[in-house]
N, C-alpha and C. Protein backbone atom coordinates (compact mmCIF):
# COMPACT_ATOMS: atom_id res chain seq x y z
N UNK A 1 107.03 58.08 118.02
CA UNK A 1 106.92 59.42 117.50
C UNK A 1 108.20 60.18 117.80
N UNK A 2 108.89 61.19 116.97
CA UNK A 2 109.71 62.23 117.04
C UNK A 2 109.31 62.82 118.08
N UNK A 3 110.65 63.32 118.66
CA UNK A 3 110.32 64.14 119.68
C UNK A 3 110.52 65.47 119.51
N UNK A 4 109.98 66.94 119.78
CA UNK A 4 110.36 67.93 119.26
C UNK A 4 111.64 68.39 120.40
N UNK A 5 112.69 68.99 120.07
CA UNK A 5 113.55 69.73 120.91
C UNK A 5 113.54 71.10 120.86
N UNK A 6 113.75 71.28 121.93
CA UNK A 6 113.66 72.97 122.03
C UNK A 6 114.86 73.65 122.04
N UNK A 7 115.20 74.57 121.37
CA UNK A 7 116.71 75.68 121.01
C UNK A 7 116.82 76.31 122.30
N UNK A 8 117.93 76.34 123.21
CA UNK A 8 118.03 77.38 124.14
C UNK A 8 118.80 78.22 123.82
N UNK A 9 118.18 79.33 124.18
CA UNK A 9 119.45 80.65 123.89
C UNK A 9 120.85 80.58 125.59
N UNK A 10 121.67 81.13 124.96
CA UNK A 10 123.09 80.83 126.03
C UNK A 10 122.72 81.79 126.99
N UNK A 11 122.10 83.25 127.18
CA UNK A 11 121.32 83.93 127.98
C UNK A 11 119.61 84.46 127.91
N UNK A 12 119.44 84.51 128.65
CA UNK A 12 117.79 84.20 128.81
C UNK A 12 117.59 85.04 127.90
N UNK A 13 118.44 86.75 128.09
CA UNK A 13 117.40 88.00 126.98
C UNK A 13 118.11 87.58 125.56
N UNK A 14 118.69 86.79 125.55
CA UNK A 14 119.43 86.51 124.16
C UNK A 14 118.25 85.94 122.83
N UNK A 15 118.13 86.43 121.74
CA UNK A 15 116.84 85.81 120.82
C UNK A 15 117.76 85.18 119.91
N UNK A 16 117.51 84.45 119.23
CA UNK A 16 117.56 83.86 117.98
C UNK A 16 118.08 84.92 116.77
N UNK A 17 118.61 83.93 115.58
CA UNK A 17 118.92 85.08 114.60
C UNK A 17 118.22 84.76 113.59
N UNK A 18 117.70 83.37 113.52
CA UNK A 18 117.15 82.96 112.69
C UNK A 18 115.67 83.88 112.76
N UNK A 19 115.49 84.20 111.07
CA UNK A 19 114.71 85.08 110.77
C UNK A 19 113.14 84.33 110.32
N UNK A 20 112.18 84.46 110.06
CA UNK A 20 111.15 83.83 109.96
C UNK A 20 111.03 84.21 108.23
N UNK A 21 110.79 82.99 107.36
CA UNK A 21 110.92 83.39 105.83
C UNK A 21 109.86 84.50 105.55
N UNK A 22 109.67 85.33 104.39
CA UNK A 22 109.41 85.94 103.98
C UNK A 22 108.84 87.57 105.15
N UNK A 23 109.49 87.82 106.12
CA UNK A 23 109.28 88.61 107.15
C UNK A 23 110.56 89.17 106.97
N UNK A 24 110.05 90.29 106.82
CA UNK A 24 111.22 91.83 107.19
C UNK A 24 111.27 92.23 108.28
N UNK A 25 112.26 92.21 109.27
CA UNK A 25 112.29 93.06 110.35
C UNK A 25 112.89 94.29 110.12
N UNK A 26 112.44 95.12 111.32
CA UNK A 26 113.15 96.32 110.95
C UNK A 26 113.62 97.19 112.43
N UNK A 27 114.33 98.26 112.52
CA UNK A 27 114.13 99.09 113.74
C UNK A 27 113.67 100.65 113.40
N UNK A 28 113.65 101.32 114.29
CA UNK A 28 113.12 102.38 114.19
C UNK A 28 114.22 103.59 113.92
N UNK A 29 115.34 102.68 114.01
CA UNK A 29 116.57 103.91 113.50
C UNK A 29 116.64 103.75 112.13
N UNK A 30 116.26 102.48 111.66
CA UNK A 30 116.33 102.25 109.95
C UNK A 30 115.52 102.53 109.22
N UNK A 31 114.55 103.01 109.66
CA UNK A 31 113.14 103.46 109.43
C UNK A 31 113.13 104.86 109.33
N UNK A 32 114.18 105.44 110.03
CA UNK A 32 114.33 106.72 110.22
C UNK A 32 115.34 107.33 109.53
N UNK A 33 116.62 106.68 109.09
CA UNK A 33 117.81 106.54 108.03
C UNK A 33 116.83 106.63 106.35
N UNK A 34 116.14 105.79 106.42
CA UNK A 34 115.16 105.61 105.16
C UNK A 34 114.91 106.75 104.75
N UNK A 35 113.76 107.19 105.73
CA UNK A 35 113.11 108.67 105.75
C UNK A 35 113.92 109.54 105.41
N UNK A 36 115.61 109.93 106.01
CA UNK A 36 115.94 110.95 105.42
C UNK A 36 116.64 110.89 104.39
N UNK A 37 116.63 109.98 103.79
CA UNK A 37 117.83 109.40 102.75
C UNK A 37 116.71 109.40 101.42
N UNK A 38 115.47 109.52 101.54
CA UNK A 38 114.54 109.63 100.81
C UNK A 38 113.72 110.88 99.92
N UNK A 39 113.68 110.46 99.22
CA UNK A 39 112.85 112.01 98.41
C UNK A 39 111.10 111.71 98.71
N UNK A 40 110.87 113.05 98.73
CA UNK A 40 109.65 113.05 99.59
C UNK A 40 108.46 112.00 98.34
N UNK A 41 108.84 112.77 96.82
CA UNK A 41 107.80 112.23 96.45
C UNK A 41 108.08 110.30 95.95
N UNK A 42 108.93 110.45 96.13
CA UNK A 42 109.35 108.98 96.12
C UNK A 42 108.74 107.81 97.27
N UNK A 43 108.55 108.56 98.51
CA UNK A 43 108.15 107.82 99.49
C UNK A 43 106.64 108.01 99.11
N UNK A 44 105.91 109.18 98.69
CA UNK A 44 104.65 109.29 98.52
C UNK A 44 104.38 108.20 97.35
N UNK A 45 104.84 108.31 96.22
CA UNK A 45 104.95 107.20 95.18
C UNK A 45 104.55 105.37 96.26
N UNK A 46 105.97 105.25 96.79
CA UNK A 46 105.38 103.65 97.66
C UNK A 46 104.06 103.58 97.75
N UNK A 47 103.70 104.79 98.35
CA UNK A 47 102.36 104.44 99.46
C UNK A 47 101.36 104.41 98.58
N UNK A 48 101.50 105.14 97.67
CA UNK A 48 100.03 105.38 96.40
C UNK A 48 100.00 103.74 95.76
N UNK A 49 101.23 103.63 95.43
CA UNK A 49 101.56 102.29 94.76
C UNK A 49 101.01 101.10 95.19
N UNK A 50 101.40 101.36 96.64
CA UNK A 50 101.15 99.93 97.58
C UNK A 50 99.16 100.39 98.01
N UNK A 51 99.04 101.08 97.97
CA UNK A 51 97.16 101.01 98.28
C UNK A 51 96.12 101.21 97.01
N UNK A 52 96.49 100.79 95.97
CA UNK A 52 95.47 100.50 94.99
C UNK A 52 94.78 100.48 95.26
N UNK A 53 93.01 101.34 95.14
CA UNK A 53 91.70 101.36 95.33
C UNK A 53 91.11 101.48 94.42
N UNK A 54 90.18 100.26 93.92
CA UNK A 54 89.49 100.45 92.61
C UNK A 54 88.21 100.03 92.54
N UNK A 55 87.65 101.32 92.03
CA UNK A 55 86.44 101.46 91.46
C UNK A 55 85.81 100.25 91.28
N UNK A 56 84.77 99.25 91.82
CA UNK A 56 83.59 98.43 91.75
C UNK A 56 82.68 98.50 90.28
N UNK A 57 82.34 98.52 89.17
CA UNK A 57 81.69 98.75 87.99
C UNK A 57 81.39 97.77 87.08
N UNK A 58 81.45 96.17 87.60
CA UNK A 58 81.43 95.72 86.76
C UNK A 58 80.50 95.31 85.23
N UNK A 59 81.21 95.27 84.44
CA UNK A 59 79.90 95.24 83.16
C UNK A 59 80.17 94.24 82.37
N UNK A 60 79.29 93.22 81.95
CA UNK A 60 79.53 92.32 81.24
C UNK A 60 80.24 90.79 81.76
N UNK A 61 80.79 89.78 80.76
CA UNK A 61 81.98 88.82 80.69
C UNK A 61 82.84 89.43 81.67
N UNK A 62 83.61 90.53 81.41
CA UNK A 62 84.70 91.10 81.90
C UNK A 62 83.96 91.07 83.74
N UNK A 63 83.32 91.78 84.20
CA UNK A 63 82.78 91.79 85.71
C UNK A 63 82.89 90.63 86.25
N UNK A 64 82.54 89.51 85.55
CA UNK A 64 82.42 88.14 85.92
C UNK A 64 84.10 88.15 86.83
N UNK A 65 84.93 88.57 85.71
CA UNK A 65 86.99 88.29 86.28
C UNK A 65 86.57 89.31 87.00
N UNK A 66 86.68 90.66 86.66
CA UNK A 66 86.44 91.23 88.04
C UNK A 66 85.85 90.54 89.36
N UNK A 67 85.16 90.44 89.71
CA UNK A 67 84.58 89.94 90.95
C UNK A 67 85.41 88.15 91.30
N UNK A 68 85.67 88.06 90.25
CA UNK A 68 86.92 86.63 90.78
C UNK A 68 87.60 86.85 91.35
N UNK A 69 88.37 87.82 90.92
CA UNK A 69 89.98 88.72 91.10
C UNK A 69 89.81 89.03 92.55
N UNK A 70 88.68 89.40 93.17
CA UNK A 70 88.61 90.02 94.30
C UNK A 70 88.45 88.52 95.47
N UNK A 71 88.04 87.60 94.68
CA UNK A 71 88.13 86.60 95.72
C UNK A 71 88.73 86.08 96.74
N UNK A 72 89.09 85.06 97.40
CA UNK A 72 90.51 84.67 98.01
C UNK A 72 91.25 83.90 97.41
N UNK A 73 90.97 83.28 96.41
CA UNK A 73 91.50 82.25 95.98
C UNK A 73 92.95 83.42 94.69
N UNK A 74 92.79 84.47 94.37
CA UNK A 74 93.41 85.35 93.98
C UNK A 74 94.15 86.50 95.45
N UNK A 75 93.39 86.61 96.01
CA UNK A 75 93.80 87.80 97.01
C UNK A 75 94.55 89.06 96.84
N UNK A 76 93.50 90.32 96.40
CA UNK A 76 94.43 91.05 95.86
C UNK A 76 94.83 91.73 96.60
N UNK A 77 94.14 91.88 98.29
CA UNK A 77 95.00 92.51 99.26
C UNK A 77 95.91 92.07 99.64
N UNK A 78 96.48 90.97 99.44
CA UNK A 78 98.29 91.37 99.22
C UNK A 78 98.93 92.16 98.60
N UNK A 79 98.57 92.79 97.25
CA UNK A 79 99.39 93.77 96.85
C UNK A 79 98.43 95.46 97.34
N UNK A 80 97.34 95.31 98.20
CA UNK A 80 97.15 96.52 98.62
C UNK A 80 95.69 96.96 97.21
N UNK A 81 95.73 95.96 96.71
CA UNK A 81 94.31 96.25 95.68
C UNK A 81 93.18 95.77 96.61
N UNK A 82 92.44 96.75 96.48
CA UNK A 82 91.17 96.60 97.46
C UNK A 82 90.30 97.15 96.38
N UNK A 83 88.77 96.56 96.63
CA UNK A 83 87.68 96.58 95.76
C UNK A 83 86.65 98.52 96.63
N UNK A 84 86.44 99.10 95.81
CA UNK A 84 85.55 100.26 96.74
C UNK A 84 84.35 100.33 95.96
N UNK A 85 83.07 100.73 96.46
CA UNK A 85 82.00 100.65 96.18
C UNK A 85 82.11 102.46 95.46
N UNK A 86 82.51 103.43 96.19
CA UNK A 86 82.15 104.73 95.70
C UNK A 86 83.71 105.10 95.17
N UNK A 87 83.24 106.14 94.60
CA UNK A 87 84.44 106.52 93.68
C UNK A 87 85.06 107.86 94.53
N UNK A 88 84.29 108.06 95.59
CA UNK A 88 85.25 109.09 96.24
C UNK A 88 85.90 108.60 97.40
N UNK A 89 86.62 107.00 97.40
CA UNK A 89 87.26 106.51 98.02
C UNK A 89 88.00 105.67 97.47
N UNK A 90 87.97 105.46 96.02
CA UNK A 90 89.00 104.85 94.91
C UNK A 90 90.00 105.99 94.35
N UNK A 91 90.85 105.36 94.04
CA UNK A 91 91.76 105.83 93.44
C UNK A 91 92.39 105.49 91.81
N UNK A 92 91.63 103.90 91.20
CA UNK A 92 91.66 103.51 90.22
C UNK A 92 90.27 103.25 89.34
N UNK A 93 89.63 103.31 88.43
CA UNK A 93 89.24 103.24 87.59
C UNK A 93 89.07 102.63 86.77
N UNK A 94 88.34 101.23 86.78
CA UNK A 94 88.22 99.95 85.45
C UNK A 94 87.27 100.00 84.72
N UNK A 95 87.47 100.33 83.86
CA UNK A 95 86.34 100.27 82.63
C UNK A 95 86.15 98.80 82.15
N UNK A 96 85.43 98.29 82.42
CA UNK A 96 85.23 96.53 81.28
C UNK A 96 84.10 96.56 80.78
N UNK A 97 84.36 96.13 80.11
CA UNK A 97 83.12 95.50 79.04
C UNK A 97 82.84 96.60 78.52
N UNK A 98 81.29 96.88 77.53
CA UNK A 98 81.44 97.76 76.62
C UNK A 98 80.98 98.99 77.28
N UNK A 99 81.41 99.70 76.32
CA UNK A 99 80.58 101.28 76.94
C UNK A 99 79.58 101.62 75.71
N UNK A 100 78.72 102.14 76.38
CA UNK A 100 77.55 102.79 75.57
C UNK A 100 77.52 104.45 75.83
N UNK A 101 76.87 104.69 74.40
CA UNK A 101 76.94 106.40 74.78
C UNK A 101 75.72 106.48 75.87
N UNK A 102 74.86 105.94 75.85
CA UNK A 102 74.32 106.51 77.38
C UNK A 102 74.71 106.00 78.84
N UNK A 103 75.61 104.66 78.86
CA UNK A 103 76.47 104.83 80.04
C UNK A 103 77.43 106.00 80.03
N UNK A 104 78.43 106.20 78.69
CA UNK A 104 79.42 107.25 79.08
C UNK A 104 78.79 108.40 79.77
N UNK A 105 78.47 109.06 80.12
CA UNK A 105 78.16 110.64 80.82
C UNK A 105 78.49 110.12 82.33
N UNK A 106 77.52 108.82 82.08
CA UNK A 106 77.89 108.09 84.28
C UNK A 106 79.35 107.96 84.54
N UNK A 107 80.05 107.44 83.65
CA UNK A 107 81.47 106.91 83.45
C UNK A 107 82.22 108.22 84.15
N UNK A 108 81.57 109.35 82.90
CA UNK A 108 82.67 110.44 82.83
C UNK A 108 81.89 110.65 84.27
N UNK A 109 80.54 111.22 84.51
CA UNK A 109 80.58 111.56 86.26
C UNK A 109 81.55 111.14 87.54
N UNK A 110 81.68 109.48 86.92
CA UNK A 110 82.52 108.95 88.24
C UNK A 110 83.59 109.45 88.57
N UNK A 111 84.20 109.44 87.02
CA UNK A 111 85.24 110.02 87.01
C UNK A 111 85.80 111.08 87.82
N UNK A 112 85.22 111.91 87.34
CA UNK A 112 85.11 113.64 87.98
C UNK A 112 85.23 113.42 89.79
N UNK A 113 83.86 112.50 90.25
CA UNK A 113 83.99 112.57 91.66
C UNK A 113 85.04 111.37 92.00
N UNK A 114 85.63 110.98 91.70
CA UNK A 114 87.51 110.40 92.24
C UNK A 114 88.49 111.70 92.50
N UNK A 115 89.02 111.31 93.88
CA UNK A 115 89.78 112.16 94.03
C UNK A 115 91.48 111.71 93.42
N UNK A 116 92.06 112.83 93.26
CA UNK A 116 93.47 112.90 92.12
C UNK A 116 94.19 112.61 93.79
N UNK A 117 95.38 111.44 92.99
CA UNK A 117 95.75 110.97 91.82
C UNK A 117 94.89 109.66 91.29
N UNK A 118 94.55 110.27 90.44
CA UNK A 118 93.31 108.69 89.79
C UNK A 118 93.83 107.91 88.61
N UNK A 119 93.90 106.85 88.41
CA UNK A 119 94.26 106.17 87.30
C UNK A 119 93.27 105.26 86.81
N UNK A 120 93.15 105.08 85.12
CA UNK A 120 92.19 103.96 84.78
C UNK A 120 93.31 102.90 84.09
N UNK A 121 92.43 101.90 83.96
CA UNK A 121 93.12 100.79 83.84
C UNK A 121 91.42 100.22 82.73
N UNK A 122 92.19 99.76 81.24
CA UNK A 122 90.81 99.51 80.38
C UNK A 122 91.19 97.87 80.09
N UNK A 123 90.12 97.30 80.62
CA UNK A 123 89.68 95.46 80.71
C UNK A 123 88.80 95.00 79.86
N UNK A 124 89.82 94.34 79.49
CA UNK A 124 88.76 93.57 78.01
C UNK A 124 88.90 94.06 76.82
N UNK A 125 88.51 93.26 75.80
CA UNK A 125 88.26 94.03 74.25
C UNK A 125 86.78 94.66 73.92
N UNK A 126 86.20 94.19 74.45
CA UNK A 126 85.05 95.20 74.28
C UNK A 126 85.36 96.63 75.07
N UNK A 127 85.68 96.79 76.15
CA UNK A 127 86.22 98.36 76.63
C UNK A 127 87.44 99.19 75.67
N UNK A 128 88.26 98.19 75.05
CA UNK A 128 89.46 98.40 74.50
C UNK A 128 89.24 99.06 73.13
N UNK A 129 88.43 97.85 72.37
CA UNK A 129 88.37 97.85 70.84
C UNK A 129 87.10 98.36 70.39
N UNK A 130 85.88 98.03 71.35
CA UNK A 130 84.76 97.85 71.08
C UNK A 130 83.98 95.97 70.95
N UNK A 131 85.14 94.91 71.01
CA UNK A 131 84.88 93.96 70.72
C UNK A 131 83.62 93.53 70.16
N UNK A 132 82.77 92.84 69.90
CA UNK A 132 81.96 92.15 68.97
C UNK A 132 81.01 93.08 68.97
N UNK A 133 81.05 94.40 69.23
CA UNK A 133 80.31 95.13 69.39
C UNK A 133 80.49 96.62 68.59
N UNK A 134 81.62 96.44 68.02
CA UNK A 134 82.40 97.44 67.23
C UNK A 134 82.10 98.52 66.11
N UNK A 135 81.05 97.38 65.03
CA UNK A 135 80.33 98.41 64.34
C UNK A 135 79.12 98.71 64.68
N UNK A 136 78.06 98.97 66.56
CA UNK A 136 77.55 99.10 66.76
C UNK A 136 77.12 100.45 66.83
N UNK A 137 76.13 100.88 66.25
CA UNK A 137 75.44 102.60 66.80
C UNK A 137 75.91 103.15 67.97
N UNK A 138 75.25 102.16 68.72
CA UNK A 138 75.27 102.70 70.47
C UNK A 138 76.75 102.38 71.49
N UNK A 139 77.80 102.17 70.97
CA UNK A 139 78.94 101.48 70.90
C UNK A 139 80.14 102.93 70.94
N UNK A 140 80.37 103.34 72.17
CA UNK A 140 82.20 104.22 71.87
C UNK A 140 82.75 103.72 71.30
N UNK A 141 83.24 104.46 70.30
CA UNK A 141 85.22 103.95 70.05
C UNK A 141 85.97 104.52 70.59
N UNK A 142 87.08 104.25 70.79
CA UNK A 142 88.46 105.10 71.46
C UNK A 142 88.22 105.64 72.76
N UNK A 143 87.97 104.73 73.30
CA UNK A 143 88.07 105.65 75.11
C UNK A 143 89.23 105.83 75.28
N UNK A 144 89.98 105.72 75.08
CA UNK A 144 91.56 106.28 75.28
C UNK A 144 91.85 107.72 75.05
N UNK A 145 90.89 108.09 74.34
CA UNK A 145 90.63 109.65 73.84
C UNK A 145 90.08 110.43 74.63
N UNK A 146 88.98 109.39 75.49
CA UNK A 146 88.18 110.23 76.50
C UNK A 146 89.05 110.16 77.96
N UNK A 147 89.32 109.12 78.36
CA UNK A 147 90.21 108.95 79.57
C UNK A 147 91.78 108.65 79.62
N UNK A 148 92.56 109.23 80.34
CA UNK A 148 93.82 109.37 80.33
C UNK A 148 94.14 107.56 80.66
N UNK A 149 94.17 106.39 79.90
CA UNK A 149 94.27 105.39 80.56
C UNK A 149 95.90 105.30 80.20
N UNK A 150 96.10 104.18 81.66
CA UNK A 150 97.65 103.82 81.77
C UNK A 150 97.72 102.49 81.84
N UNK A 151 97.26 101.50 81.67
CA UNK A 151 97.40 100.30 81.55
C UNK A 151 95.68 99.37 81.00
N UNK A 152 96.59 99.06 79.53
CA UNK A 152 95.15 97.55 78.88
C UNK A 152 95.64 96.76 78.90
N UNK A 153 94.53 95.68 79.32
CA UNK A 153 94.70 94.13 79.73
C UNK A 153 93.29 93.49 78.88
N UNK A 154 93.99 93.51 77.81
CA UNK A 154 93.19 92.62 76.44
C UNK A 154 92.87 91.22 76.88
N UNK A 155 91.81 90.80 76.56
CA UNK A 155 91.34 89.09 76.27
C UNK A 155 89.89 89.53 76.32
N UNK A 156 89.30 87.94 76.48
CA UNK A 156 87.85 88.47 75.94
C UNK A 156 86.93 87.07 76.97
N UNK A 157 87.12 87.10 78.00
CA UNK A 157 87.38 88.31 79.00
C UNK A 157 88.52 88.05 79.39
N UNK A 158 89.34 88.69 80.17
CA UNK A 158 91.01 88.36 80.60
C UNK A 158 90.50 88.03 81.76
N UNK A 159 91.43 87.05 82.18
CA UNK A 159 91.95 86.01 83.18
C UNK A 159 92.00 86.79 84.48
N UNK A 160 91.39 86.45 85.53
CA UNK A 160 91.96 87.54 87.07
C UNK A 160 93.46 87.71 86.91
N UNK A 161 94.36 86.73 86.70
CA UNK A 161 95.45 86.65 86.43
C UNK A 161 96.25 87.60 85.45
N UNK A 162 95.53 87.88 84.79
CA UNK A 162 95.99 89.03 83.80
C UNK A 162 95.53 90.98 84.29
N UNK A 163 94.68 90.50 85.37
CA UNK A 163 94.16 91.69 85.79
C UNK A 163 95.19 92.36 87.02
N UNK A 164 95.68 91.27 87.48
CA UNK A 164 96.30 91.33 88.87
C UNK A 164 97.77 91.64 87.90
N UNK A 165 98.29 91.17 86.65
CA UNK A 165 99.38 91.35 86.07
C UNK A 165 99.10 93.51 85.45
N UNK A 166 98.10 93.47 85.28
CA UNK A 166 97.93 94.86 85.05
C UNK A 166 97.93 95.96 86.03
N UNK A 167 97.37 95.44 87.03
CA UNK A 167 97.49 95.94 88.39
C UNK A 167 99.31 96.68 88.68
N UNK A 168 99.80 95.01 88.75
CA UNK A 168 101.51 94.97 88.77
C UNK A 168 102.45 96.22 88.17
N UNK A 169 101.52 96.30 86.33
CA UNK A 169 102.21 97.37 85.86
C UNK A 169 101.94 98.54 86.20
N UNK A 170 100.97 98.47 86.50
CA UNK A 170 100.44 100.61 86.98
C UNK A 170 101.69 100.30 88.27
N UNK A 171 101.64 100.13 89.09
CA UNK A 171 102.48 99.65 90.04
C UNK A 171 103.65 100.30 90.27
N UNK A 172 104.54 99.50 88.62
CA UNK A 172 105.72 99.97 88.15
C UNK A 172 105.72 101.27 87.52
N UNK A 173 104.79 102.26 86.92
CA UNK A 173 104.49 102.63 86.61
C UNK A 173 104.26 104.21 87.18
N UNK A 174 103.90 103.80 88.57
CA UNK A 174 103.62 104.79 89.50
C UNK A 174 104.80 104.74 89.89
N UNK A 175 105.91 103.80 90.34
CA UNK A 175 106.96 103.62 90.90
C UNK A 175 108.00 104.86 90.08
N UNK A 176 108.03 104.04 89.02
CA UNK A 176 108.87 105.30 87.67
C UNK A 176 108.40 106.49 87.31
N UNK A 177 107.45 106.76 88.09
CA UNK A 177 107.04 108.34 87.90
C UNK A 177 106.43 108.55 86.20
N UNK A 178 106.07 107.33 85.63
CA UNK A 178 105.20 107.16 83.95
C UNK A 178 104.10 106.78 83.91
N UNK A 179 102.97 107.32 85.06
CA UNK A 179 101.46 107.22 85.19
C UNK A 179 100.64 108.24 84.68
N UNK A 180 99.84 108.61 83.93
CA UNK A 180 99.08 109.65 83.86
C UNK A 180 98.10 110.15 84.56
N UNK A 181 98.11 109.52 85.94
CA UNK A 181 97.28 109.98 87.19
C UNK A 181 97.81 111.08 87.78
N UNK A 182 99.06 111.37 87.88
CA UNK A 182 99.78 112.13 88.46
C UNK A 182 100.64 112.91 87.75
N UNK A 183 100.62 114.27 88.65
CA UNK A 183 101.53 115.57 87.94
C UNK A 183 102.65 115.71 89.00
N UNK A 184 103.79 115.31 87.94
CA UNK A 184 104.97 115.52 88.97
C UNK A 184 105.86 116.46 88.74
């Protein structure tokens, strides 16, 4: 068997330079250089960006990817997307699958109780288009009319993969100050 060897540093308090991959170090003077070199709402922007909280609702095909997406085998708390049961602890908004005029009034309630800055994000073609459901009575058209949405992620049902890519763009989105959640 190989034997492992061990690196000595030339003085005991001496560390290594070698960095550990994908790990940022940092200090607290650079941290603090940041801060003032920064515009306030720019740093507020990161933080909104990086803690995505979204609304639990699933309806239909589409819920099915929802509730994938949240799995581990996706993990969306790496990018800070976390799943919330109530809407006065989300910050995003997924509409999937279809809407009916007697769900909308609940929709629009949720709405209302999210606290600003809120963003929706519309999943699927049935939320989008109306999908196979289109020339139905009981069937919205145009939620885009009713809710300020900032990012659709079409398929029928879309891929977690495509959800987590929609995610990405609000993201950028919030980053560039071109979200309609927020008044800047």
């Amino acid at each position: 068997m190989g034997e492992v060897k061990e690196k000595k540093a030339s003085k005991p308090d001496e560390t290594s330079e070698e960095g550990i991959p994908g790990v940022i170090t940092t200090t607290t003077s650079a941290i603090s250089d940041l801060l003032k070199k920064t515009k306030v709402q720019d740093l507020i922007n990161w933080g909104r960006k990086n803690s995505l909280w979204f609304m639990t609702q699933p309806m239909g095909c589409c819920g099915v990817e929802m509730i994938a997406m949240g799995c581990a085998h996706y993990d969306t708390d790496r990018f800070g997307i976390i799943p919330r049961n109530s809407p006065r602890q989300a910050d995003v908004m997924l509409i999937s699958g279809y809407v009916t005029k007697k769900y909308l009034p609940a929709l629009k309630r949720l709405w209302e109780q999210m606290p600003s800055p809120k963003w929706v994000m519309c999943i699927g073609d049935c939320s989008i288009s109306g999908g196979p459901f289109y020339e139905s009575y009981s069937t919205v058209q145009n939620i885009d009319e009713i809710f300020p949405i900032d990012v659709f992620v079409p398929g029928c049902p879309p891929r977690p993969e495509a959800m987590l890519q929609g995610f990405v763009e609000l993201q950028e989105k919030i980053k560039a100050k071109k979200d309609l959640g927020s008044e800047y």
